[in-house]
PDB file of N, CA and C in Angstrom:
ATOM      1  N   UNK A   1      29.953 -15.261 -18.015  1.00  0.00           N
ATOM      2  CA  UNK A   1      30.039 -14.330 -16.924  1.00  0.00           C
ATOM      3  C   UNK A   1      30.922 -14.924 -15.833  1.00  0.00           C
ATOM      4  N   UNK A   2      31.712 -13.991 -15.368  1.00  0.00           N
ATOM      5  CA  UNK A   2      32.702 -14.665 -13.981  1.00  0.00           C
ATOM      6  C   UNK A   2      31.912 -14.755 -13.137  1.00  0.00           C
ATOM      7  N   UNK A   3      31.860 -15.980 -12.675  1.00  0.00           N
ATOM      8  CA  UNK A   3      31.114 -16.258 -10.945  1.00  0.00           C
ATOM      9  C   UNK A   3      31.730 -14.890 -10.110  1.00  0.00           C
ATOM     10  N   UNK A   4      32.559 -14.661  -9.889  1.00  0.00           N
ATOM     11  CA  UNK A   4      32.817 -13.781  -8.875  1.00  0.00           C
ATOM     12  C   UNK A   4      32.448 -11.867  -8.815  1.00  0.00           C
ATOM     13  N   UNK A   5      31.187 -11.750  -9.820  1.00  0.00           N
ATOM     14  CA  UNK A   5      31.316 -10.716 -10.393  1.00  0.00           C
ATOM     15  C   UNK A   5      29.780 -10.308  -9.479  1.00  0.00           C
ATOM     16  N   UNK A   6      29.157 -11.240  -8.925  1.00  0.00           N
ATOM     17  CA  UNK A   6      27.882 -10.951  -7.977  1.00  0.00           C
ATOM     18  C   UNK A   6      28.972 -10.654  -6.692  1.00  0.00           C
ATOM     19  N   UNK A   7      30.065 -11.415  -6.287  1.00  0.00           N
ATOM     20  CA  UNK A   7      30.516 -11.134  -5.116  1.00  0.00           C
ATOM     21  C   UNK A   7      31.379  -9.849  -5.352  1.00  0.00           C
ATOM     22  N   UNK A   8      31.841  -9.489  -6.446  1.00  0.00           N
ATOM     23  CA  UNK A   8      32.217  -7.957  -6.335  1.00  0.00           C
ATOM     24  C   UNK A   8      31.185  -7.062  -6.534  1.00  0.00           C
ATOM     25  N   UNK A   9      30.148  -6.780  -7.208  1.00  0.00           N
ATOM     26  CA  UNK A   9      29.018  -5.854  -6.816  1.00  0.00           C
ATOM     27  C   UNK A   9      28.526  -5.683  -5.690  1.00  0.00           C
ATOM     28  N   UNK A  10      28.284  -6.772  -5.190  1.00  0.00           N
ATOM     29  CA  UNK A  10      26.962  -6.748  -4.342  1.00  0.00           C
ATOM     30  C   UNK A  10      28.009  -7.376  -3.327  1.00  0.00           C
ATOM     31  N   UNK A  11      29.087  -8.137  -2.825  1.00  0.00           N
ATOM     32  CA  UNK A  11      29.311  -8.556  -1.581  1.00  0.00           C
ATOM     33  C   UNK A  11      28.644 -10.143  -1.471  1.00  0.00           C
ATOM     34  N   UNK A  12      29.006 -10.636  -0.756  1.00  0.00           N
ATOM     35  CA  UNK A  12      28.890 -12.390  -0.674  1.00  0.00           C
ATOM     36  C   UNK A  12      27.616 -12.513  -0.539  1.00  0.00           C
ATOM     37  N   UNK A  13      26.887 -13.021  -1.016  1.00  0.00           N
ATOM     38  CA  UNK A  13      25.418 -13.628  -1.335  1.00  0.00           C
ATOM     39  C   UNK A  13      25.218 -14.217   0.542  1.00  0.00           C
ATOM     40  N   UNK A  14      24.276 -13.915   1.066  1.00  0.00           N
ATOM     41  CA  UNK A  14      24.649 -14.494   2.418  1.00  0.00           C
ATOM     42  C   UNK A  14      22.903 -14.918   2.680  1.00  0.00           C
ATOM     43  N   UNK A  15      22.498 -16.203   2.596  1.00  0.00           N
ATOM     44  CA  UNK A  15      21.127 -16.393   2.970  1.00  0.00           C
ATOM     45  C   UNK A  15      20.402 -16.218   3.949  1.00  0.00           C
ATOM     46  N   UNK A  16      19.110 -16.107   3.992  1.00  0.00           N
ATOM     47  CA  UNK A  16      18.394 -16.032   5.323  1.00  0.00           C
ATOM     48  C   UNK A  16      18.646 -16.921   6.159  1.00  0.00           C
ATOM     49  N   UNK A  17      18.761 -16.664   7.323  1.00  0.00           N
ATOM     50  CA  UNK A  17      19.119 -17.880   8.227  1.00  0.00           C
ATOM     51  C   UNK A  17      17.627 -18.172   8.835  1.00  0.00           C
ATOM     52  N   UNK A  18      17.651 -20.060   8.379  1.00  0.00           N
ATOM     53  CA  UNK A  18      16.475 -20.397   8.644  1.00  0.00           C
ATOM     54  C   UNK A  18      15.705 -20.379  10.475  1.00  0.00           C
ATOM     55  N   UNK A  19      14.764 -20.300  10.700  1.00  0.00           N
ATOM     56  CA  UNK A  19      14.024 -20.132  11.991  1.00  0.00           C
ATOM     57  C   UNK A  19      12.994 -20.967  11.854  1.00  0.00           C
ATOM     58  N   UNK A  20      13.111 -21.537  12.974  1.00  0.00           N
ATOM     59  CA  UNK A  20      11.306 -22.453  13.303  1.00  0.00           C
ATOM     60  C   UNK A  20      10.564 -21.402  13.649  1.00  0.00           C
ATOM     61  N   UNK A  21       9.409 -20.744  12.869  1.00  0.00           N
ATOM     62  CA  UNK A  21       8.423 -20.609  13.124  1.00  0.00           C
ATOM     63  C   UNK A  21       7.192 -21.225  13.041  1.00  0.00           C
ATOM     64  N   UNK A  22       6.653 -21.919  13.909  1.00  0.00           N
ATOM     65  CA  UNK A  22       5.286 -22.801  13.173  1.00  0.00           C
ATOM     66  C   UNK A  22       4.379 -21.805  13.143  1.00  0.00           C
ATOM     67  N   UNK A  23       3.836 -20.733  13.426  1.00  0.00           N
ATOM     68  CA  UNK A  23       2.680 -20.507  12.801  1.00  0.00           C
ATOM     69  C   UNK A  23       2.887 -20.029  11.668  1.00  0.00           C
ATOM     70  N   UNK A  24       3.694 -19.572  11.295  1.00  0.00           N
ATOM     71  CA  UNK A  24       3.744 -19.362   9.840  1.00  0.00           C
ATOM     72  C   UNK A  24       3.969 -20.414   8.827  1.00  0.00           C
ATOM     73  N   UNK A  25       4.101 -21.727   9.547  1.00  0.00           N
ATOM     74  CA  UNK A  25       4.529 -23.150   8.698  1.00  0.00           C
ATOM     75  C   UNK A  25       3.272 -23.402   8.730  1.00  0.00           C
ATOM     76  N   UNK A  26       2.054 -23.163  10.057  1.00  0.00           N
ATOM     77  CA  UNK A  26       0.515 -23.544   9.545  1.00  0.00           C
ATOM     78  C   UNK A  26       0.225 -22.792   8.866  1.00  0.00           C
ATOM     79  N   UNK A  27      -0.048 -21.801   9.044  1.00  0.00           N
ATOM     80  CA  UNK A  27      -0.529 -20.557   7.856  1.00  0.00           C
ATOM     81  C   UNK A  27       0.016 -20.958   6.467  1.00  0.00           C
ATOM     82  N   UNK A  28       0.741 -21.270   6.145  1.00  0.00           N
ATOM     83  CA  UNK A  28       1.074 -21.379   4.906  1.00  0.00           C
ATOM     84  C   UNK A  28       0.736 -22.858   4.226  1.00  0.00           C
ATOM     85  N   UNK A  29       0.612 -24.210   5.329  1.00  0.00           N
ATOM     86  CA  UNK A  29       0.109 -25.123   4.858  1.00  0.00           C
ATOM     87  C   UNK A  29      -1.951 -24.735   4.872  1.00  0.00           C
ATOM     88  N   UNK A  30      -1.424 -24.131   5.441  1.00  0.00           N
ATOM     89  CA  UNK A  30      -3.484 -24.043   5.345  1.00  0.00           C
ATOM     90  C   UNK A  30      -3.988 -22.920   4.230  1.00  0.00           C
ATOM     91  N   UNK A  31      -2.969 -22.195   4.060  1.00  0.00           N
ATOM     92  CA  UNK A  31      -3.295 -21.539   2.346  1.00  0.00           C
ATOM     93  C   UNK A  31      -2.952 -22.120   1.420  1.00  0.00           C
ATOM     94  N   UNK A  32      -2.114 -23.258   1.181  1.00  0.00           N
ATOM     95  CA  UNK A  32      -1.947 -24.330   0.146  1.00  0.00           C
ATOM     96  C   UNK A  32      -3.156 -25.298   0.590  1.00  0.00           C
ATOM     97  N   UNK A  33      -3.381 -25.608   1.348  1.00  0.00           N
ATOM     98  CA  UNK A  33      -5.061 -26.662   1.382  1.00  0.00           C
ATOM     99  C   UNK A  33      -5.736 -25.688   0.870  1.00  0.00           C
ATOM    100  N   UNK A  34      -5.961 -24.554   0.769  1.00  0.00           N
ATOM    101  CA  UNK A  34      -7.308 -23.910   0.382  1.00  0.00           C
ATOM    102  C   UNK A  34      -7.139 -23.812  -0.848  1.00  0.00           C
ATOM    103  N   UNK A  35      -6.114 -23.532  -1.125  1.00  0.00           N
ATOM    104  CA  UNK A  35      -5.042 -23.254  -3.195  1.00  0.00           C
ATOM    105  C   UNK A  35      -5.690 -24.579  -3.506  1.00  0.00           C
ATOM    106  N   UNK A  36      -5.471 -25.140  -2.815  1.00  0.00           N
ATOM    107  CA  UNK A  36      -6.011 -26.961  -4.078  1.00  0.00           C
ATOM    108  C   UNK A  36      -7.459 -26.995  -3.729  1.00  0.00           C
ATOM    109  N   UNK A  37      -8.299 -26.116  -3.282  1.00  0.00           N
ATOM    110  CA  UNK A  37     -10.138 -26.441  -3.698  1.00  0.00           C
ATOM    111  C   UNK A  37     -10.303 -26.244  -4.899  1.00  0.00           C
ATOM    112  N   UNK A  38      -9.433 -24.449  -5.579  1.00  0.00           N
ATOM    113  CA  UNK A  38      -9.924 -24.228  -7.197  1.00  0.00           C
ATOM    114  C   UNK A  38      -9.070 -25.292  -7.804  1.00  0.00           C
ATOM    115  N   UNK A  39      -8.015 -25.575  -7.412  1.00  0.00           N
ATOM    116  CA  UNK A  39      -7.508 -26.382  -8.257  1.00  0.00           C
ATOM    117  C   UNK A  39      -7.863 -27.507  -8.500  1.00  0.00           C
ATOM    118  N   UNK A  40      -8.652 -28.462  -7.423  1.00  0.00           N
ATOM    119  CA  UNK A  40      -9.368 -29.396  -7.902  1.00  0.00           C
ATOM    120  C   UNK A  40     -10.499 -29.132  -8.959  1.00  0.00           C
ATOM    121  N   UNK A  41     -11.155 -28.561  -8.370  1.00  0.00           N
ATOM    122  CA  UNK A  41     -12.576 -27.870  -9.265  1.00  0.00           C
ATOM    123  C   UNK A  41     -12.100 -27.423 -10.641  1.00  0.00           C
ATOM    124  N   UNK A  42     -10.616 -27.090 -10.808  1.00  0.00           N
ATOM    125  CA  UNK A  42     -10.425 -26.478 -12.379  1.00  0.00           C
ATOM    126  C   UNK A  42     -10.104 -27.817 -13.203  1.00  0.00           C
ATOM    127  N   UNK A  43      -9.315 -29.189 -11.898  1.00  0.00           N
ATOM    128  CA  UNK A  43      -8.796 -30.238 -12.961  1.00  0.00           C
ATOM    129  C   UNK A  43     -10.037 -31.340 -13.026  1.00  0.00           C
ATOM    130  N   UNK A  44     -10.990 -30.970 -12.462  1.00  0.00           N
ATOM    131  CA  UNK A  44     -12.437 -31.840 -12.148  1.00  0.00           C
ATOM    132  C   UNK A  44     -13.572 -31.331 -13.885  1.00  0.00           C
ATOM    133  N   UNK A  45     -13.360 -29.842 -14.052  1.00  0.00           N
ATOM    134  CA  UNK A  45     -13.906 -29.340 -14.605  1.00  0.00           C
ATOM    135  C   UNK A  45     -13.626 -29.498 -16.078  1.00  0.00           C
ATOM    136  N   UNK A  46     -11.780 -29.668 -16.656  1.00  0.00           N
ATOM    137  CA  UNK A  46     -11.172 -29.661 -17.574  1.00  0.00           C
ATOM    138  C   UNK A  46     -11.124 -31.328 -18.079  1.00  0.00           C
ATOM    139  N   UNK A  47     -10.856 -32.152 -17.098  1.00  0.00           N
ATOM    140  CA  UNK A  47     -11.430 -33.337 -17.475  1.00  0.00           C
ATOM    141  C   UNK A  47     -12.716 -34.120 -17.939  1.00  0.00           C
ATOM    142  N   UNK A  48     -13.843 -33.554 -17.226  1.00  0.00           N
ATOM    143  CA  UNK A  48     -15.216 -33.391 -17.557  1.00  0.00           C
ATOM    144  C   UNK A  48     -15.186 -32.897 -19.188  1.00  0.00           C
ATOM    145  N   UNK A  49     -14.863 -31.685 -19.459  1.00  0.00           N
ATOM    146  CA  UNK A  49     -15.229 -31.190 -20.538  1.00  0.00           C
ATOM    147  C   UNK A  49     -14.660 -31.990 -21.789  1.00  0.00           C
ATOM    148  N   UNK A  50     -13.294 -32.218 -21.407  1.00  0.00           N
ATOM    149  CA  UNK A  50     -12.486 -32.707 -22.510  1.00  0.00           C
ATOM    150  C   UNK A  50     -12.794 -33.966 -22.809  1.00  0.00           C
ATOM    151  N   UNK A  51     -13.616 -34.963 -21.282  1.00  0.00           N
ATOM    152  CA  UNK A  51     -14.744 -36.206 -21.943  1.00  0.00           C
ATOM    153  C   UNK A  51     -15.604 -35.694 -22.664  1.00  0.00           C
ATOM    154  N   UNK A  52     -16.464 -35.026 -22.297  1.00  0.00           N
ATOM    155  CA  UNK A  52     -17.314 -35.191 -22.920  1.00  0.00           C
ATOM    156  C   UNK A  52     -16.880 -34.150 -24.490  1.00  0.00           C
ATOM    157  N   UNK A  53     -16.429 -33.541 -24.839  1.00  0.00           N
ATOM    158  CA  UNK A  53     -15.966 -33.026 -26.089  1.00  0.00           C
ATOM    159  C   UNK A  53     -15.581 -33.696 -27.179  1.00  0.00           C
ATOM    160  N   UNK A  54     -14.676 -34.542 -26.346  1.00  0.00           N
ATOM    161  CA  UNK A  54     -14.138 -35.917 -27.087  1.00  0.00           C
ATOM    162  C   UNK A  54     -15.210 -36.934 -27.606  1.00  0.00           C
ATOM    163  N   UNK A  55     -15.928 -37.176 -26.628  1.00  0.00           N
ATOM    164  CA  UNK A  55     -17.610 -38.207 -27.175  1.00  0.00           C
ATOM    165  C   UNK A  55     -18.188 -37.579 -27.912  1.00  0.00           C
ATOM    166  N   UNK A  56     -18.346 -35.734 -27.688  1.00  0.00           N
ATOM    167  CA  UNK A  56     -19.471 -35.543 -29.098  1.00  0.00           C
ATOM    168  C   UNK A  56     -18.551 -35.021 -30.613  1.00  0.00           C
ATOM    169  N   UNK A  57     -17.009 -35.401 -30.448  1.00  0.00           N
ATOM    170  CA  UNK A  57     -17.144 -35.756 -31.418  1.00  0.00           C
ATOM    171  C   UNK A  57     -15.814 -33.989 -31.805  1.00  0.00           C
ATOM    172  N   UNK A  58     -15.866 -33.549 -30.979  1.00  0.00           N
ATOM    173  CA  UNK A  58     -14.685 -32.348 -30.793  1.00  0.00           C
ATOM    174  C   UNK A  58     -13.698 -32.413 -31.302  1.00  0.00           C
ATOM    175  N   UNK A  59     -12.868 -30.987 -31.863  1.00  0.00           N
ATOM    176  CA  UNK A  59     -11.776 -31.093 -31.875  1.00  0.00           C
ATOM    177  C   UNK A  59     -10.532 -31.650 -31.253  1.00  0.00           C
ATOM    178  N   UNK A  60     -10.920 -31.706 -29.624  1.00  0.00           N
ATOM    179  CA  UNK A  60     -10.292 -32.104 -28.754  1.00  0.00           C
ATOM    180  C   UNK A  60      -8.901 -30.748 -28.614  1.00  0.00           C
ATOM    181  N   UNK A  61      -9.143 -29.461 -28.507  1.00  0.00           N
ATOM    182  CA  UNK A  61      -7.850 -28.884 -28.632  1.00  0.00           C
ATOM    183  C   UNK A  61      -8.411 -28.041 -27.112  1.00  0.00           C
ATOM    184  N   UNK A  62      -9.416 -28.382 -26.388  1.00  0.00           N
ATOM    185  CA  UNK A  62      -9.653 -27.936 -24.964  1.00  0.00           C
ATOM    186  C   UNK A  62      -8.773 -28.058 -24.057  1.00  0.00           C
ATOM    187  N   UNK A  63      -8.169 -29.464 -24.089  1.00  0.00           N
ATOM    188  CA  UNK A  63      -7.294 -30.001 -23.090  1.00  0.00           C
ATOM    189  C   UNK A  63      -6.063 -29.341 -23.127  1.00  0.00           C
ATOM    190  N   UNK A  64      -5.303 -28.782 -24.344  1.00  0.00           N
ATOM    191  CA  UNK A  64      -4.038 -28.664 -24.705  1.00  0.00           C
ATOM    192  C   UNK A  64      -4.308 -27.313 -24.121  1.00  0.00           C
ATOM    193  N   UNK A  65      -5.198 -26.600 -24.682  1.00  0.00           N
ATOM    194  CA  UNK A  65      -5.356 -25.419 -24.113  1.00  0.00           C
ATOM    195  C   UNK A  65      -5.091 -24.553 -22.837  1.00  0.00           C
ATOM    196  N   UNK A  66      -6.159 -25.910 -22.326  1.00  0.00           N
ATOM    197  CA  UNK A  66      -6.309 -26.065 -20.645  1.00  0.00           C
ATOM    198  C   UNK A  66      -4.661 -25.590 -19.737  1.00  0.00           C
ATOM    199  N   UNK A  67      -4.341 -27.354 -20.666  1.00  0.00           N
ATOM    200  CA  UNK A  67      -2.784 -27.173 -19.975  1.00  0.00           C
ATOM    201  C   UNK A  67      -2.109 -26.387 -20.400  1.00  0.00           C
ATOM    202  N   UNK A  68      -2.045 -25.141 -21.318  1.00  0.00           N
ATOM    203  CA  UNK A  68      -1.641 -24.452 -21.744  1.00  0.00           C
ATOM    204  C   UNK A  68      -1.184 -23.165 -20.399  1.00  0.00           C
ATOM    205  N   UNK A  69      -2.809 -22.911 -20.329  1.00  0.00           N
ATOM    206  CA  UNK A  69      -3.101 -22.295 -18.851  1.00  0.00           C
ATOM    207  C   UNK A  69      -2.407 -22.136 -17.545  1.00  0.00           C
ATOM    208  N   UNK A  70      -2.652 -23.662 -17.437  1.00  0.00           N
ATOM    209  CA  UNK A  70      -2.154 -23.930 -16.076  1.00  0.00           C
ATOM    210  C   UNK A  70      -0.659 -24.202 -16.508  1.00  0.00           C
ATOM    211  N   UNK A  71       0.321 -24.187 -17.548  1.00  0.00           N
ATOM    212  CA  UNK A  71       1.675 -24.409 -17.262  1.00  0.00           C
ATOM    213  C   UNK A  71       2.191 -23.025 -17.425  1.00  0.00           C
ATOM    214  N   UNK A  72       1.521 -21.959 -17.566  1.00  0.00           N
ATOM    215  CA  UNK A  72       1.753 -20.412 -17.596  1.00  0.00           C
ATOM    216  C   UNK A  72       1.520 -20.105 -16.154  1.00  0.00           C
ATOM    217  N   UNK A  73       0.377 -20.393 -15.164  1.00  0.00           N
ATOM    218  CA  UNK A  73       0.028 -20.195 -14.114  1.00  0.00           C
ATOM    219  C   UNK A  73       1.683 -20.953 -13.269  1.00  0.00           C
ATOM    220  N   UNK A  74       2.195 -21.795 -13.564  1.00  0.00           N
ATOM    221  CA  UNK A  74       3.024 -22.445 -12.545  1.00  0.00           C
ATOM    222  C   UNK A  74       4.149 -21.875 -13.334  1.00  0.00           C
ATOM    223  N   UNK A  75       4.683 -21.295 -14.111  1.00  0.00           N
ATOM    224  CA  UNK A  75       5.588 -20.351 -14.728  1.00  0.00           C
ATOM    225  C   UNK A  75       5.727 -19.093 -14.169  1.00  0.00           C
ATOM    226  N   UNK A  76       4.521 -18.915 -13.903  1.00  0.00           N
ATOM    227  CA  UNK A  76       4.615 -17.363 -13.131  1.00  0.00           C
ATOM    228  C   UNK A  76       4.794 -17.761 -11.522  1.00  0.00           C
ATOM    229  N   UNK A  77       4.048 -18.648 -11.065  1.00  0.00           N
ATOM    230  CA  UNK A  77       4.556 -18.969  -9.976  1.00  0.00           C
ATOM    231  C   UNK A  77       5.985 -19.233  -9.428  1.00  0.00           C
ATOM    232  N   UNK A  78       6.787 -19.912 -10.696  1.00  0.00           N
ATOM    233  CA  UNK A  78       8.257 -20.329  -9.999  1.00  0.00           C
ATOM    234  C   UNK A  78       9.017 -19.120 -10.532  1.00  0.00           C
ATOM    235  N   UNK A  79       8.542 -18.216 -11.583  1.00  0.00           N
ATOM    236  CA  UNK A  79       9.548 -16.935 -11.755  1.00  0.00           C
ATOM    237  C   UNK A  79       9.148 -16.605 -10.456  1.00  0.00           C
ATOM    238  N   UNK A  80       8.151 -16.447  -9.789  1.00  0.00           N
ATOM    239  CA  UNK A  80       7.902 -15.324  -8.620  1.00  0.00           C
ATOM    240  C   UNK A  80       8.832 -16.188  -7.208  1.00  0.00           C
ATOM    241  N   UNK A  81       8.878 -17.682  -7.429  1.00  0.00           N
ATOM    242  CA  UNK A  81       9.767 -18.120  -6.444  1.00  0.00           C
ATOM    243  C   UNK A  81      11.198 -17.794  -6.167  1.00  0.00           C
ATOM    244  N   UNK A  82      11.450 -17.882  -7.744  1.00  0.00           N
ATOM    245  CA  UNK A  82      13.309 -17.876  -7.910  1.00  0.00           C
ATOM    246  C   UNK A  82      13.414 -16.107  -8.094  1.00  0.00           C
ATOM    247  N   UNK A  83      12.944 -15.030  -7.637  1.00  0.00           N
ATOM    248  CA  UNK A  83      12.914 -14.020  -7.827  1.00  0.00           C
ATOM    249  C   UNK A  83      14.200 -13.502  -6.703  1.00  0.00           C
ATOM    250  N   UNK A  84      14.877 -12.484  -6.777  1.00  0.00           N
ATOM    251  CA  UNK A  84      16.227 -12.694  -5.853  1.00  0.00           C
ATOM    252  C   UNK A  84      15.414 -12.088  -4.461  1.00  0.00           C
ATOM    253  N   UNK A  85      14.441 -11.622  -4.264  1.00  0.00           N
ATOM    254  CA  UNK A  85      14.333 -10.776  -3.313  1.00  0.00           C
ATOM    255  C   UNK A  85      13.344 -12.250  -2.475  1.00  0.00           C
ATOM    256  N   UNK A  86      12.447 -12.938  -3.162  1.00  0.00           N
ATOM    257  CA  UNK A  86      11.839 -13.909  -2.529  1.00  0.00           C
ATOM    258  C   UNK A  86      12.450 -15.279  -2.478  1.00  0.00           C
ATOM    259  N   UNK A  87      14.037 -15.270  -3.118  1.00  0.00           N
ATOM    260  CA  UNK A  87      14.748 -16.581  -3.241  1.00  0.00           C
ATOM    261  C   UNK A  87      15.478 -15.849  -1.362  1.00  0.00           C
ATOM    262  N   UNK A  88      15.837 -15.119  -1.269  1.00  0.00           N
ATOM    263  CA  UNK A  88      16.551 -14.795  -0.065  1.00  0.00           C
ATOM    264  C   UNK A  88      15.673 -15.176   1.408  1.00  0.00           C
ATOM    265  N   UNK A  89      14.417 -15.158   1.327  1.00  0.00           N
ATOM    266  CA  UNK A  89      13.607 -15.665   2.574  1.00  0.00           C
ATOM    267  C   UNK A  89      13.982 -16.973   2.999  1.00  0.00           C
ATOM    268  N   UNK A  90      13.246 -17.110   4.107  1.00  0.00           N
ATOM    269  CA  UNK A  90      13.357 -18.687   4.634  1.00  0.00           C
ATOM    270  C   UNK A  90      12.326 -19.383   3.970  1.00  0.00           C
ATOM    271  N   UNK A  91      12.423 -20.777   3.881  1.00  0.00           N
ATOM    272  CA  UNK A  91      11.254 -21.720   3.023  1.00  0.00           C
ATOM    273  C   UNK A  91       9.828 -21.492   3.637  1.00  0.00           C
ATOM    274  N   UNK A  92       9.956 -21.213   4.950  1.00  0.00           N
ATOM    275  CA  UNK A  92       8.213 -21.169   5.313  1.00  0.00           C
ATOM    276  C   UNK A  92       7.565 -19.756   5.039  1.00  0.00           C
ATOM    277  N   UNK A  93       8.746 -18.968   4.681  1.00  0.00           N
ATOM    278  CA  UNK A  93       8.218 -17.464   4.312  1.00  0.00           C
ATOM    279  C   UNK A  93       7.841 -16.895   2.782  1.00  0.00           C
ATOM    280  N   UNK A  94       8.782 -18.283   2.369  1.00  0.00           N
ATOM    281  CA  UNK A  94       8.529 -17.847   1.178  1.00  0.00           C
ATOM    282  C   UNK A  94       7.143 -19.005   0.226  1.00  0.00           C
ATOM    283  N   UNK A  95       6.755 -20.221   1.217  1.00  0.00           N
ATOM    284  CA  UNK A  95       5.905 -20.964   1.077  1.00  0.00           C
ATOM    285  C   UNK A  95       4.541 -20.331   1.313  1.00  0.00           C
ATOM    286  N   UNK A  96       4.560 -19.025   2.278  1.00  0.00           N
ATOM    287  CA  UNK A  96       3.784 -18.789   2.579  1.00  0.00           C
ATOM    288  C   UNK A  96       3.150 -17.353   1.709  1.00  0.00           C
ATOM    289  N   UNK A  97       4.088 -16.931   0.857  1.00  0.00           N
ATOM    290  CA  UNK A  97       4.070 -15.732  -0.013  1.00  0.00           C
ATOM    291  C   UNK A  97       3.335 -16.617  -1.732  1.00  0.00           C
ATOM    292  N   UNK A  98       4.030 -17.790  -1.316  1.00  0.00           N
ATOM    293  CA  UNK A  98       3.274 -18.164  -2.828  1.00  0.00           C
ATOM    294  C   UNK A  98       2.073 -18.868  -2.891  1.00  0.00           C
ATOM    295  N   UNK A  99       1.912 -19.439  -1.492  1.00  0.00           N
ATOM    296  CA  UNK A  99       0.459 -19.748  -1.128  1.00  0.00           C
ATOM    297  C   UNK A  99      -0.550 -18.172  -1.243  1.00  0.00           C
ATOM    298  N   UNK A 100      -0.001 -17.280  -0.961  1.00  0.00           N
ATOM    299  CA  UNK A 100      -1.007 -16.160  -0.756  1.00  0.00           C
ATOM    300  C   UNK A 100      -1.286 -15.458  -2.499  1.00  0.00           C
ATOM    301  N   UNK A 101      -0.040 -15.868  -3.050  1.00  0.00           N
ATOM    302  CA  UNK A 101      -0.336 -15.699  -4.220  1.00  0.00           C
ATOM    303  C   UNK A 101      -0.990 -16.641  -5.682  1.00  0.00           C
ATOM    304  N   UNK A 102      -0.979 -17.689  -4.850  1.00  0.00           N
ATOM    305  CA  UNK A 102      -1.588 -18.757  -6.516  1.00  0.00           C
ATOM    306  C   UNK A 102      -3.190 -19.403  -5.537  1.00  0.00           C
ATOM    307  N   UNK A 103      -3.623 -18.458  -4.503  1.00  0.00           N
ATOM    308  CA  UNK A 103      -4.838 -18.946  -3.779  1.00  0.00           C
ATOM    309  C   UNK A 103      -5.448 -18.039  -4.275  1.00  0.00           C
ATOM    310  N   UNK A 104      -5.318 -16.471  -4.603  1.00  0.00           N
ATOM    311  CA  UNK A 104      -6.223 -16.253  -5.321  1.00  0.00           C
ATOM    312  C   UNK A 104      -6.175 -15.961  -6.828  1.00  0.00           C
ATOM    313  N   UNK A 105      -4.721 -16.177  -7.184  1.00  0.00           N
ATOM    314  CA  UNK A 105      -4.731 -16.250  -9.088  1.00  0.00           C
ATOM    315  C   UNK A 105      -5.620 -17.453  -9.350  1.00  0.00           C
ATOM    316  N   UNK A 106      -5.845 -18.727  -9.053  1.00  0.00           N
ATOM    317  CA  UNK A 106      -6.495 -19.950  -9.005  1.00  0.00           C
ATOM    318  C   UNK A 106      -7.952 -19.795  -9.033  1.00  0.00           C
ATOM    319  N   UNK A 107      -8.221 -18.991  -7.570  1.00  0.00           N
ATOM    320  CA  UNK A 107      -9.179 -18.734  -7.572  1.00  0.00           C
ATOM    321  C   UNK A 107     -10.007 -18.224  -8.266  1.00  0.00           C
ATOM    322  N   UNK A 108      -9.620 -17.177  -8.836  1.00  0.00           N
ATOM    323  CA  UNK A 108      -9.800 -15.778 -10.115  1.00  0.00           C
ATOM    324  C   UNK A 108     -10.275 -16.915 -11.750  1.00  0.00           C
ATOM    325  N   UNK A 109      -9.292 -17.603 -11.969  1.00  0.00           N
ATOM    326  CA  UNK A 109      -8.698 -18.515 -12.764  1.00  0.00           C
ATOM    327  C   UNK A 109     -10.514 -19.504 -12.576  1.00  0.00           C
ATOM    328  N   UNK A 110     -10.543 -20.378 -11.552  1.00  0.00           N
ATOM    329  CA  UNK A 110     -11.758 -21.110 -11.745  1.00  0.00           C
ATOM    330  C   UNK A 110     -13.170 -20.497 -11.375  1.00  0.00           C
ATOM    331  N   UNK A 111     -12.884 -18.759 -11.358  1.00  0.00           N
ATOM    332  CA  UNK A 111     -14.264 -18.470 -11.497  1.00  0.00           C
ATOM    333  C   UNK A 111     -14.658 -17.960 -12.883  1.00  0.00           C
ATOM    334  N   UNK A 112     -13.273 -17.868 -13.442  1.00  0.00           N
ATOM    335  CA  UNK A 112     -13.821 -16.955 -15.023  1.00  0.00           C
ATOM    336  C   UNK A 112     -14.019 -18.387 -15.704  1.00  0.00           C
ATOM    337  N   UNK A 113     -13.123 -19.997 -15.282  1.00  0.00           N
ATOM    338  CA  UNK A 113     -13.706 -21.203 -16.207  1.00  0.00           C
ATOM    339  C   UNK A 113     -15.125 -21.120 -15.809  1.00  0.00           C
ATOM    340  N   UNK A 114     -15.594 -20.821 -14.777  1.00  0.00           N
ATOM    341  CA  UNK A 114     -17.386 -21.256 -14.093  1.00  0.00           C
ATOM    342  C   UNK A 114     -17.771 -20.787 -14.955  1.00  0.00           C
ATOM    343  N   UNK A 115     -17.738 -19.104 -14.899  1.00  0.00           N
ATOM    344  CA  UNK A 115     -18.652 -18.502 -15.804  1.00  0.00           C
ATOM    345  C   UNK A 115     -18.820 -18.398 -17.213  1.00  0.00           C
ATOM    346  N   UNK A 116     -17.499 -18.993 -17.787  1.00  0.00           N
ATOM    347  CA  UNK A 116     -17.157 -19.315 -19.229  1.00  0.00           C
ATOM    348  C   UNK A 116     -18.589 -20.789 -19.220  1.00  0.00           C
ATOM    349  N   UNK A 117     -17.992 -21.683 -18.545  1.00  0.00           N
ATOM    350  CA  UNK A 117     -18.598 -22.824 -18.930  1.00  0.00           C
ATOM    351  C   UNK A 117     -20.604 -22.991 -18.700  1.00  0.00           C
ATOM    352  N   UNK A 118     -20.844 -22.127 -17.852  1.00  0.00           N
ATOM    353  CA  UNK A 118     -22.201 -21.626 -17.109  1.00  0.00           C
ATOM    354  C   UNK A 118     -23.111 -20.708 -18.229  1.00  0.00           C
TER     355      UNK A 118
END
């Protein structure tokens, strides 16, 4: 494809011009602190199991699984980053769109492991 074939459709690619906003730089670090509670609890939970699976003697195909999961979960996350409409934001806007989005896929995510494992 000719590089120059986005700048004849569409006109020169021209980025967001970045802005200090801090509350939206807290807001978005404080929905990534909350994103890593399930996520601890899911890699607290997947390690647990896959010990003890492994001691009684398991297939051991939990873990692969596991990570199976979670490298689909961060797949969908970086398609949704590099997406053209959310690649055009500024970094704290768009930090703050994927915090709002993998806080509660995660979430969702380590309540169906609870109730699986419960």
């Amino acid at each position: 494809m000719d590089p120059r074939t986005y700048a004849r459709l569409y006109g020169p690619r021209v980025p967001a011009r970045p802005r200090a906003r801090p509350l939206v730089v807290v807001l978005a670090a404080v929905l990534w602190a909350v994103t890593l509670v399930p996520f601890a609890f899911l890699a607290f939970l997947v390690s647990l199991a896959t010990l003890w699976g492994t001691a009684g003697g398991g297939s051991g195909l939990f873990f692969p699984c596991s990570c199976l999961v979670v490298v689909a979960t961060a797949a969908l996350l970086i398609l949704l980053a590099h997406a053209p409409g959310v690649r055009d934001l500024a970094m704290d806007s768009r930090m703050l769109l994927l915090g709002a989005t993998a806080g509660p896929l995660l979430t969702v995510l380590a309540g169906g492991v609870w109730v699986l494992v419960t």
